[in-house]
Protein backbone atom coordinates (compact mmCIF):
# COMPACT_ATOMS: atom_id res chain seq x y z
CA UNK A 1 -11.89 288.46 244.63
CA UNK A 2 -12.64 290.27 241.34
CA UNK A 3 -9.65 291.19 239.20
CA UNK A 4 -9.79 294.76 238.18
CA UNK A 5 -6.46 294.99 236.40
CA UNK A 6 -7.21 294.84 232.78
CA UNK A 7 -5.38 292.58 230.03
CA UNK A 8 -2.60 295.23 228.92
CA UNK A 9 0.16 294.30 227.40
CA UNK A 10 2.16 293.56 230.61
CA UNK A 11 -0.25 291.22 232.31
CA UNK A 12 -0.77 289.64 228.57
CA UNK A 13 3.51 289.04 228.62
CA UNK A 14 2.94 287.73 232.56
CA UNK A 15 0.38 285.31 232.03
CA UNK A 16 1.94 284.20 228.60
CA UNK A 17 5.50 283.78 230.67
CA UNK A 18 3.23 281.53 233.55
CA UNK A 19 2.10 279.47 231.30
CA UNK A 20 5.90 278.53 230.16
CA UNK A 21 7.00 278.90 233.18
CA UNK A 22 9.40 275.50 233.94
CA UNK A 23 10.13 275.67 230.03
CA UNK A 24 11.10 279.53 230.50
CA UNK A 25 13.41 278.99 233.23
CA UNK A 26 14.92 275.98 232.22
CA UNK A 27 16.82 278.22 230.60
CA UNK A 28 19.04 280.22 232.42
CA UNK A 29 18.61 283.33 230.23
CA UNK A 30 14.87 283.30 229.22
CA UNK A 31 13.21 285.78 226.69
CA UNK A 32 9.46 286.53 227.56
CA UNK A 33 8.08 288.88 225.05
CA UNK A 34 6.60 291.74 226.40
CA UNK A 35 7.96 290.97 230.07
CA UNK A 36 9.28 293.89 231.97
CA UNK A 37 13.34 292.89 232.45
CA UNK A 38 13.09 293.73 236.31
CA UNK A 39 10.44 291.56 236.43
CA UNK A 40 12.02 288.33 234.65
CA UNK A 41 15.46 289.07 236.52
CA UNK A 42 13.13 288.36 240.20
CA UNK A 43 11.41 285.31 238.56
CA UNK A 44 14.77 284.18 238.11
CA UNK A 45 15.36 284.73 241.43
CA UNK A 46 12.19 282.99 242.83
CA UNK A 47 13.28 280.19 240.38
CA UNK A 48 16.90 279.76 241.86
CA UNK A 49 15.57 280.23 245.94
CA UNK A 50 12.88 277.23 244.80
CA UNK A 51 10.28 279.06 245.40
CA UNK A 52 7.19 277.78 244.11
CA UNK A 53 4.67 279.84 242.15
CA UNK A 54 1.76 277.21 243.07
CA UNK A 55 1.91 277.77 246.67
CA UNK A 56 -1.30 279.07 248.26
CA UNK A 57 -0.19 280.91 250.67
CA UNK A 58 2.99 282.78 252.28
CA UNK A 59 4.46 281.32 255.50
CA UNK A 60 4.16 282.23 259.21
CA UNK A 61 7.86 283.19 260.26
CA UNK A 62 6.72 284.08 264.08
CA UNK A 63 4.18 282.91 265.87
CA UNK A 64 2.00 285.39 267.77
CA UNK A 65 4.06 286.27 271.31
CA UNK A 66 7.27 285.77 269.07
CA UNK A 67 5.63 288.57 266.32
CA UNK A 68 4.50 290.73 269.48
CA UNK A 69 7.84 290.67 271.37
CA UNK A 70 9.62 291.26 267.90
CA UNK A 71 8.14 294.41 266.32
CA UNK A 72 8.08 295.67 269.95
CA UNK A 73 11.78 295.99 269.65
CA UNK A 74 11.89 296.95 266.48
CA UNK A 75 13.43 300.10 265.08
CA UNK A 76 10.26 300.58 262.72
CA UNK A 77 8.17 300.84 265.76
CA UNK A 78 8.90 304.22 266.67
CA UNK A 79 7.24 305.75 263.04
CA UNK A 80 4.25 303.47 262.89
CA UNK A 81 2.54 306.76 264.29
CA UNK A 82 3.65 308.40 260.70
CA UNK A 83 2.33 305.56 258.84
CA UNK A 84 -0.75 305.18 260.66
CA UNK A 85 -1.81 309.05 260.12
CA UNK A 86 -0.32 309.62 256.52
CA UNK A 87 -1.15 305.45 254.71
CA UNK A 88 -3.10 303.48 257.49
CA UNK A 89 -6.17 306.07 258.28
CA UNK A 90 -6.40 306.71 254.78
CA UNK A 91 -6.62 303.06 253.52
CA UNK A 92 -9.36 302.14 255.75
CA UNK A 93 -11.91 302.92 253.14
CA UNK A 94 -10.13 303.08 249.93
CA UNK A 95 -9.61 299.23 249.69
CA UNK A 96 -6.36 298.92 250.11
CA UNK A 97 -3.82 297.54 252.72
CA UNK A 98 -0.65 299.09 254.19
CA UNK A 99 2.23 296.71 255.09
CA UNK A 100 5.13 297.33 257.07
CA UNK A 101 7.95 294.56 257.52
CA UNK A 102 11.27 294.22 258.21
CA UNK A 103 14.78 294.12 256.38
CA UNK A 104 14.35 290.57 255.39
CA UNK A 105 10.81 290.49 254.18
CA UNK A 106 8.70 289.57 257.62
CA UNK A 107 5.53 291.69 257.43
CA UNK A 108 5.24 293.13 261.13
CA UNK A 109 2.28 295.30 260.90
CA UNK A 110 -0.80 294.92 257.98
CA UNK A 111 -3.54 297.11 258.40
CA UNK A 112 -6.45 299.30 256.13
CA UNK A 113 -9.61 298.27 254.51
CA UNK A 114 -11.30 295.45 256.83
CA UNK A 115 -13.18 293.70 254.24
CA UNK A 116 -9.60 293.44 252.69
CA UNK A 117 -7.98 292.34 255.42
CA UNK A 118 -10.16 289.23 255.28
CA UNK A 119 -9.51 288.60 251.66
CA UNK A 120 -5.72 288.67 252.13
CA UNK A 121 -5.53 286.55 254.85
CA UNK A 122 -6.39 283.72 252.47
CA UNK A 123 -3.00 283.90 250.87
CA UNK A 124 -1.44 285.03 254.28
CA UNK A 125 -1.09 288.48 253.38
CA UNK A 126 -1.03 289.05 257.45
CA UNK A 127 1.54 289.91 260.30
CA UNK A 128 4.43 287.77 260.90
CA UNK A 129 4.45 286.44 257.78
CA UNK A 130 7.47 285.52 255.47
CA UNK A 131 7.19 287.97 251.97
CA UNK A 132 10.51 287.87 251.22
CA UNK A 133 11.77 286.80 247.12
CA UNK A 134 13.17 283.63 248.83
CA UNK A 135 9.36 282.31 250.20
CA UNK A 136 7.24 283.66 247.96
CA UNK A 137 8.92 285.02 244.66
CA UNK A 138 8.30 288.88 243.07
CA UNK A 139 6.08 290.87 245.19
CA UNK A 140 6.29 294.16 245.85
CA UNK A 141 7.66 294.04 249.93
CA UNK A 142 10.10 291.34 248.78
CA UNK A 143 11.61 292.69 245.45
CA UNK A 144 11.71 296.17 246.45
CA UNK A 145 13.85 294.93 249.57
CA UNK A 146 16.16 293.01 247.03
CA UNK A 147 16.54 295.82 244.42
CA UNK A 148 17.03 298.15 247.23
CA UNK A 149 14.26 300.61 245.49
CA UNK A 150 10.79 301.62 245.18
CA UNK A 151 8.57 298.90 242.92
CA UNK A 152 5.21 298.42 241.90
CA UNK A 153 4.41 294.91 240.98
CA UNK A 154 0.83 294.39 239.18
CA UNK A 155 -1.18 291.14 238.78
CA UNK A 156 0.46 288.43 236.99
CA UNK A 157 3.47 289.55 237.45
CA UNK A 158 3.67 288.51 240.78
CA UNK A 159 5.39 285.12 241.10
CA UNK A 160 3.12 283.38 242.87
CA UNK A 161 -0.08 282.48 240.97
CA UNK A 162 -2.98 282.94 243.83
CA UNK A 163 -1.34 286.79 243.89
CA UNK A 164 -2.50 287.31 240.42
CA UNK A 165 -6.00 289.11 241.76
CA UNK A 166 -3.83 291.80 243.84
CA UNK A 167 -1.24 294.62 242.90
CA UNK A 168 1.16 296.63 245.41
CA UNK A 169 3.63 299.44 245.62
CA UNK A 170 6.57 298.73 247.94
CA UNK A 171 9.68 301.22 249.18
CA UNK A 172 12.86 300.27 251.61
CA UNK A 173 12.82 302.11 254.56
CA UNK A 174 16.10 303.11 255.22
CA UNK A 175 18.06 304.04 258.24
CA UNK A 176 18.19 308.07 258.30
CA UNK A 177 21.85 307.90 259.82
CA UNK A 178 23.51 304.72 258.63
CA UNK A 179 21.45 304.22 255.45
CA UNK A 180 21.38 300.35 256.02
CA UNK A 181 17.89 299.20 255.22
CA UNK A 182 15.54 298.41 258.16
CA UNK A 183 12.47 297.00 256.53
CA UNK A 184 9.97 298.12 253.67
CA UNK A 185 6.42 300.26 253.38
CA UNK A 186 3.59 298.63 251.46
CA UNK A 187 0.55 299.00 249.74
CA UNK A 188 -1.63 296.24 248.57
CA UNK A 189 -4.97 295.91 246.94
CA UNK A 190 -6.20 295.96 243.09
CA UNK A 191 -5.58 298.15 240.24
CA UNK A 192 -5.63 301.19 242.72
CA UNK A 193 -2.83 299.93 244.53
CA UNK A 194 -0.43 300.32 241.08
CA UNK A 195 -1.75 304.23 240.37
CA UNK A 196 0.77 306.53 238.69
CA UNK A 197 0.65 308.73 242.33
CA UNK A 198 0.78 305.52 244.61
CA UNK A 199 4.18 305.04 244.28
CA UNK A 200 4.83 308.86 245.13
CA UNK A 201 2.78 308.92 247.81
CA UNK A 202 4.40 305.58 249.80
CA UNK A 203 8.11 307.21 248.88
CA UNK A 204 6.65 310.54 250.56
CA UNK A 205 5.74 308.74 253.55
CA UNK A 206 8.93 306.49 253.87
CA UNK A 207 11.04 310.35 253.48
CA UNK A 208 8.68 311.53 255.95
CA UNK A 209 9.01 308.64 258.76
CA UNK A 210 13.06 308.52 258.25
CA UNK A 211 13.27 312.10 259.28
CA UNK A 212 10.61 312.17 262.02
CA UNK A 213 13.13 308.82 262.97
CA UNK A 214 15.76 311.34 263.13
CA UNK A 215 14.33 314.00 265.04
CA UNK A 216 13.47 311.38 267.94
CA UNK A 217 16.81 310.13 267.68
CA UNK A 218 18.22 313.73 268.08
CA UNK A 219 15.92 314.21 270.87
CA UNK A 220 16.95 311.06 272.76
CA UNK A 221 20.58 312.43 272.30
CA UNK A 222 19.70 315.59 274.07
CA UNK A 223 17.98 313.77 277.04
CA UNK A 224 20.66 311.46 277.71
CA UNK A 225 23.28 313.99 277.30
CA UNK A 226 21.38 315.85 280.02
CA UNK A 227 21.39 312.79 282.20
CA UNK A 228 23.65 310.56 284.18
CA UNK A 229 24.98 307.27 282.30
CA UNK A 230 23.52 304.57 284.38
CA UNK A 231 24.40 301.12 283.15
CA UNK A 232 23.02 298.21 283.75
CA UNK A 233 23.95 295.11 286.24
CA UNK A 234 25.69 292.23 284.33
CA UNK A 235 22.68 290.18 285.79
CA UNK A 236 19.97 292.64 284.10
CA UNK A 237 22.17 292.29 280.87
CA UNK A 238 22.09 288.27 280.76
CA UNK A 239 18.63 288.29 281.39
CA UNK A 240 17.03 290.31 278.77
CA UNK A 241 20.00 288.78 276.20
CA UNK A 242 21.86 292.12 276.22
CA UNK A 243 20.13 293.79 273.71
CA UNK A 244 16.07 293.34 274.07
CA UNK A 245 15.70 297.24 275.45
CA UNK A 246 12.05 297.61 274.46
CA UNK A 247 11.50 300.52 272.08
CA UNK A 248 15.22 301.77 271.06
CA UNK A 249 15.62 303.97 268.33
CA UNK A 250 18.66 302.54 267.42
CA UNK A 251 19.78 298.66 267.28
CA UNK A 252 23.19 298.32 268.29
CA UNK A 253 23.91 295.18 266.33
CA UNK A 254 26.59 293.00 265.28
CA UNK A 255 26.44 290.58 262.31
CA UNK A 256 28.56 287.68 262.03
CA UNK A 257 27.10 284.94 259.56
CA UNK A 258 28.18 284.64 257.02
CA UNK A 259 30.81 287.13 257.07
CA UNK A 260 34.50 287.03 256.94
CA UNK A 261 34.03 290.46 258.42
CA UNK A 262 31.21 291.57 260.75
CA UNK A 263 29.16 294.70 260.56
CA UNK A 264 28.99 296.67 263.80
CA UNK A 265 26.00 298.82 264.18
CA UNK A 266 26.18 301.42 267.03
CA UNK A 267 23.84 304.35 267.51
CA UNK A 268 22.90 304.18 263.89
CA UNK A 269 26.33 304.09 262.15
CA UNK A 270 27.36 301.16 260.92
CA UNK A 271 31.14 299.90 260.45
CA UNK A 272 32.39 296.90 258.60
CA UNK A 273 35.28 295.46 261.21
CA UNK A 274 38.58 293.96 260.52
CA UNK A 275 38.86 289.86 260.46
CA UNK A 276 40.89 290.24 263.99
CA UNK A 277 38.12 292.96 265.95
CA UNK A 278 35.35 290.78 264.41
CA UNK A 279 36.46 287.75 266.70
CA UNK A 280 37.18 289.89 269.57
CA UNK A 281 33.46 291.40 269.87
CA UNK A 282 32.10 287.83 268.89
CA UNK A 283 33.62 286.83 272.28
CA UNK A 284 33.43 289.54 274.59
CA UNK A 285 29.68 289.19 273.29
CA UNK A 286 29.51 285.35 274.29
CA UNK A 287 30.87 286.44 277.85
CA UNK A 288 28.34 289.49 279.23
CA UNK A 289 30.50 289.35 282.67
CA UNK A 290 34.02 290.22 280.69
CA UNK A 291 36.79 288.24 280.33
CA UNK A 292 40.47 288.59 281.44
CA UNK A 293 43.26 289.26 279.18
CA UNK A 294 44.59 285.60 279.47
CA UNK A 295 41.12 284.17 278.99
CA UNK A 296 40.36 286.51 275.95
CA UNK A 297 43.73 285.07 274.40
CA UNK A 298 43.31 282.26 274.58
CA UNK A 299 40.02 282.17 273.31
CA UNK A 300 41.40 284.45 270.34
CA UNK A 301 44.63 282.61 269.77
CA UNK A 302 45.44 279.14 268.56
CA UNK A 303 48.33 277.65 270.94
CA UNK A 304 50.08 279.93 272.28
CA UNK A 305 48.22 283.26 272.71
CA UNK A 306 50.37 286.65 273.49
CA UNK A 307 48.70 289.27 276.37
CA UNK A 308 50.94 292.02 274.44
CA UNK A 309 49.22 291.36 271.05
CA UNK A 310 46.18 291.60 272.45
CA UNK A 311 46.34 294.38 274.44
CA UNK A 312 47.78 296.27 270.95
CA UNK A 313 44.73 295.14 269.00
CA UNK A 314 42.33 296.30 271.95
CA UNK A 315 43.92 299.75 271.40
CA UNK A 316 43.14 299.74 268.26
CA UNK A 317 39.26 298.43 268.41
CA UNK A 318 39.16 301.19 271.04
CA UNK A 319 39.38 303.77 268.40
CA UNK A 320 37.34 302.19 266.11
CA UNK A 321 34.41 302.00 268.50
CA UNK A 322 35.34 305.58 270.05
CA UNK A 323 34.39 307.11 266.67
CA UNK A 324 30.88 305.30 266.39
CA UNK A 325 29.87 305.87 269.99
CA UNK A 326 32.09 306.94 272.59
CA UNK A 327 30.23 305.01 275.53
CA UNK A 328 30.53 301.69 273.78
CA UNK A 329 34.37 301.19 274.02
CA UNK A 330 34.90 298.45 275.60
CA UNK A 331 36.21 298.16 279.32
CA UNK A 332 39.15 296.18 281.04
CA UNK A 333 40.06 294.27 283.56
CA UNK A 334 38.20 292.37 282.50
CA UNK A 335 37.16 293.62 279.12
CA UNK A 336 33.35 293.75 278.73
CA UNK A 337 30.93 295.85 276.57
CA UNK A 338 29.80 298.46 278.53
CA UNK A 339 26.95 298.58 276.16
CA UNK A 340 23.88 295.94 275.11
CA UNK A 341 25.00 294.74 271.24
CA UNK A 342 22.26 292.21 269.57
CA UNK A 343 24.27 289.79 267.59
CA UNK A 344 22.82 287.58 265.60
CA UNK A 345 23.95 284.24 266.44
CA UNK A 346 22.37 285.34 269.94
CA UNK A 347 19.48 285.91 268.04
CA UNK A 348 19.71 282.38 266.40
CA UNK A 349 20.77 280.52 269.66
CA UNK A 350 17.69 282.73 271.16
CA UNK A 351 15.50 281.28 268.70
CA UNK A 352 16.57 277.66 269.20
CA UNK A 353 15.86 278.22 272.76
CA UNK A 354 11.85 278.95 272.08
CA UNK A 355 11.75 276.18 269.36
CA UNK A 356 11.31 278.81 267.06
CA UNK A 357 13.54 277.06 264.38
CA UNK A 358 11.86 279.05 261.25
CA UNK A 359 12.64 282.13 262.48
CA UNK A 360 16.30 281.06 263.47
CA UNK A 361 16.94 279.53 260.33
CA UNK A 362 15.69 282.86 258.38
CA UNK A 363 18.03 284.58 260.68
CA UNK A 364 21.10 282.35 259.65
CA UNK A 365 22.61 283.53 256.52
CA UNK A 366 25.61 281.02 256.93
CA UNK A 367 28.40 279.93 259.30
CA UNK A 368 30.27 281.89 262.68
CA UNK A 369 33.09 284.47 260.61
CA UNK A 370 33.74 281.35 258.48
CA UNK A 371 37.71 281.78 257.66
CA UNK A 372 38.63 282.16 261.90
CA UNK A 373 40.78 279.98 263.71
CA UNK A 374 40.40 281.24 266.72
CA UNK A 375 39.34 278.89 268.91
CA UNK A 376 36.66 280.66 271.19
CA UNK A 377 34.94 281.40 267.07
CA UNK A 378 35.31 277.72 266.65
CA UNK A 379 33.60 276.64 269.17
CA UNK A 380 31.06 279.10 268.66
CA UNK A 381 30.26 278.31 264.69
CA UNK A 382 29.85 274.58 265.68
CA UNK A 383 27.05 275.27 268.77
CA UNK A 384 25.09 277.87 266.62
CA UNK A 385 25.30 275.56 263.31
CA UNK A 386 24.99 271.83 264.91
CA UNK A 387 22.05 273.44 267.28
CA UNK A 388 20.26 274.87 264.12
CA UNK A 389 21.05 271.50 262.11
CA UNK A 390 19.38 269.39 265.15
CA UNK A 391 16.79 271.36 265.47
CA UNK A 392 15.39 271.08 261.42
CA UNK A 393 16.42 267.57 261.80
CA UNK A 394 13.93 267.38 264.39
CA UNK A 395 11.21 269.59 263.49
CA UNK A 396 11.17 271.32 260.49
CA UNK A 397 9.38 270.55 257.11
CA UNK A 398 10.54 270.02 254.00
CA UNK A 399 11.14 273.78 252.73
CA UNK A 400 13.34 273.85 256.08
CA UNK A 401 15.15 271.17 255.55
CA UNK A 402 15.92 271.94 251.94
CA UNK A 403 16.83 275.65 252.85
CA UNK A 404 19.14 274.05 255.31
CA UNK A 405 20.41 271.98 252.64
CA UNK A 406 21.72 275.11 250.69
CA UNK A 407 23.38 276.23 252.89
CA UNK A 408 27.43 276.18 251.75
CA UNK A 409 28.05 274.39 255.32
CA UNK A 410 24.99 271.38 254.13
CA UNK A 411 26.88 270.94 250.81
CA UNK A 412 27.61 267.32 251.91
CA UNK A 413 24.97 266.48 254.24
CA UNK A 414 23.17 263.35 253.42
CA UNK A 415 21.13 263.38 256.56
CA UNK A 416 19.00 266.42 256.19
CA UNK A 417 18.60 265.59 252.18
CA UNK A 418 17.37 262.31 253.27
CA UNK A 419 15.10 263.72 255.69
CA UNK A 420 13.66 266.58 253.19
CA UNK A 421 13.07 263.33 250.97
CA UNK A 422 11.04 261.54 253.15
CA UNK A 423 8.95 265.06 254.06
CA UNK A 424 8.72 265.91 250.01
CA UNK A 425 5.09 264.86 248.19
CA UNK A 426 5.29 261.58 246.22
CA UNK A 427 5.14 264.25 243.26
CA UNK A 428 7.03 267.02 244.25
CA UNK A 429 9.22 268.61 241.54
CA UNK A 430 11.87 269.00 243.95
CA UNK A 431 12.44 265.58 244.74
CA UNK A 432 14.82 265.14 241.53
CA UNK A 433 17.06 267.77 242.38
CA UNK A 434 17.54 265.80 246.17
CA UNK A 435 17.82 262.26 244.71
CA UNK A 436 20.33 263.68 242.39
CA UNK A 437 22.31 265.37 245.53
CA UNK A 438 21.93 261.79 247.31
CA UNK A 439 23.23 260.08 244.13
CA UNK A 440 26.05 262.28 243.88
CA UNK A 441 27.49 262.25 247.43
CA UNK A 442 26.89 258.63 248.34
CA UNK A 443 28.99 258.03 244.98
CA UNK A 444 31.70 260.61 246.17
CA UNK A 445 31.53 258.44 249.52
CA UNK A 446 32.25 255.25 247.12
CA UNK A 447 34.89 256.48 245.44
């Protein structure tokens, strides 16, 4: 398509830092005249996540039932009326797009101008595709999520080179009650896209959908405070994964990769947990049915595990959990969440399950609560990260393999650098960087 952005200064400094690109950033500090510091700080970025700025086209993170079932659950689902009447309407004739993806950069929703729409699609500017800094460098969606702000990003300043013809606006969408960050607002087209007002306009919006996502949470508060609690059979639990309830406001959550400490979302207000409750709610969420105080302990403790000190921590996660939500504290005899909690290494292991090892391995950000001992979290680390490992072994292309391969628990692995060699072009750049890994460990092994 036709560029409309002109040659200002700031594309001039963009396409003058392209064309040194590898030179610039063999450097770990490099000056490009004229180019805007936020933007050289997120080519850095796309420079250390390897991403590569002659790629065509973004990847597909979810296929199409995966992409369906996914946004149906998703938080962000319940104001796509607010940014279908105030962006989407709008956009249909003003050639422009309007994006909406999630916290880590998966676009879940692109609508607007149709003739557009076509256009984009040829650098897979389309649902259930992977935006994110890590895939495809500065863009708008991605950067804004990794600044954690608002962003315009114009022509040549995007990363990627077959973006050059497009500019976009991007803000986080934040959670109204927790203020963790649930995905980002887009719009995409040409120099219109960039406009001194666009960027107030999309910020409007975003203000506009949190607190229409508050007033439906209120409401939903005041209907099930005027109903009975019902909760659910431990059968209905296992079998929707305790934690796919289809349109929730809220995502009760728990995060454990990567953390010494999880994060425990519940109705919207999020809590990081000590090293000791984080293991405990890993487990109970690994058993749906509960678990007795002798099983729990021993899962908990190495050798010898004490009923006592377990019940004292209990107490205590008790009143942690009272004051986010009252009707999640957890039961005994046996203890079992009385509530549905989406943790992510069910989300991985769920993932696995479909074959859908992209979207698991964009889901892993590193190993089970990686300092515990306790033996149930063992066990638990080595399914999700041998089952994830097997799987990329198996199926996944080179970018998978090599993302694996970063991974702090890959440092060693020759397998899966061997395999990403064999995938890699005959001329890839990246093949250096593997060979050199290869070299390295197999002289380690040697020595």
């Amino acid at each position: 398509m036709t560029n409309l952005i002109q040659p200002e200064p700031r594309q001039r400094a963009a396409l003058a830092g392209h064309e040194r690109l590898d030179q610039a950033f063999a450097d770990a500090t490099p000056e490009i005249p004229g180019l805007r510091a936020l933007i050289r700080e997120s080519w850095l970025r796309s420079a250390r996540f390897k991403a590569n700025p002659d790629n065509a086209a973004a990847p597909l993170a979810f296929d199409w039932d995966e992409l369906e079932d996914y946004r149906r659950r998703h938080p962000l689902a319940a104001i796509m009326p607010v940014i279908n009447k105030l962006l989407v309407q709008p956009s249909h004739d003003s050639g422009l797009l309007v994006a909406v993806g999630d916290e880590v950069g998966r676009l879940l929703w692109v609508d607007g101008d149709p003739a557009l729409q076509r256009r984009a699609e040829g650098m897979m500017f389309v649902a259930g595709a992977n935006w994110s800094e890590a895939s495809v460098g500065t863009s708008a969606p991605g950067t804004a999520l990794a600044l954690g702000r608002g962003i315009q990003i114009s022509g040549a300043e995007h990363y990627q080179r077959a973006v050059h013809p497009w500019s976009c606006t991007a803000v986080p969408f934040h959670d109204p009650d927790s203020g963790a960050v649930l995905g980002v607002v887009d719009i995409t087209g040409t120099a219109t896209a960039v406009a001194p007002h666009t960027l107030s306009l999309v910020e409007a919006t975003v203000a506009a959908a949190q607190a229409q996502l508050r007033v439906e949470r209120l409401q939903h508060a005041a209907e099930l405070a005027r109903k009975p609690v019902r909760r659910r059979s431990p059968a209905a639990a296992a079998g929707q994964g305790r934690g796919a309830t289809g349109g929730s406001l809220y995502r009760n959550s728990l995060q454990l990769l990567g953390r010494d400490q999880a994060l425990l979302s519940l109705g919207g207000k999020t809590v990081a947990l000590s090293a000791r409750h984080s293991e405990i709610l890993a487990l109970l969420g690994m058993h749906p049915d509960g678990l007795t105080a002798e099983e729990l302990s021993s899962l908990l403790y190495p050798g010898e595990g004490s009923t006592m000190t377990l019940r004292a921590e209990m107490v205590r996660l008790r009143k942690v959990i009272q004051q986010l939500s009252p009707e999640a504290v957890p039961g005994s005899r046996p203890y079992r969440l009385p509530v549905d909690i989406v943790a992510d290494t069910g989300q991985v292991l769920s993932c696995l399950q479909r074959g859908a090892h992209r979207i698991a391995l964009e889901i892993y950000r590193g190993a089970v609560l990686p300092r515990s001992e306790a033996p149930g979290v063992v066990d638990l680390r080595n399914k999700v990260s041998s089952l994830l490992r097997e799987a990329v072994l198996t199926d996944g292309s080179a970018e998978s393999l090599l993302k694996f391969a970063a991974l702090p628990e890959a440092a060693d692995d020759v397998g899966i650098r061997r395999a990403a060699l064999r995938l890699l072009p005959p001329r890839s750049p990246k093949r250096a960087a593997v060979v050199a890994d290869l070299e390295r460990l197999e002289a380690e092994l040697r020595a």
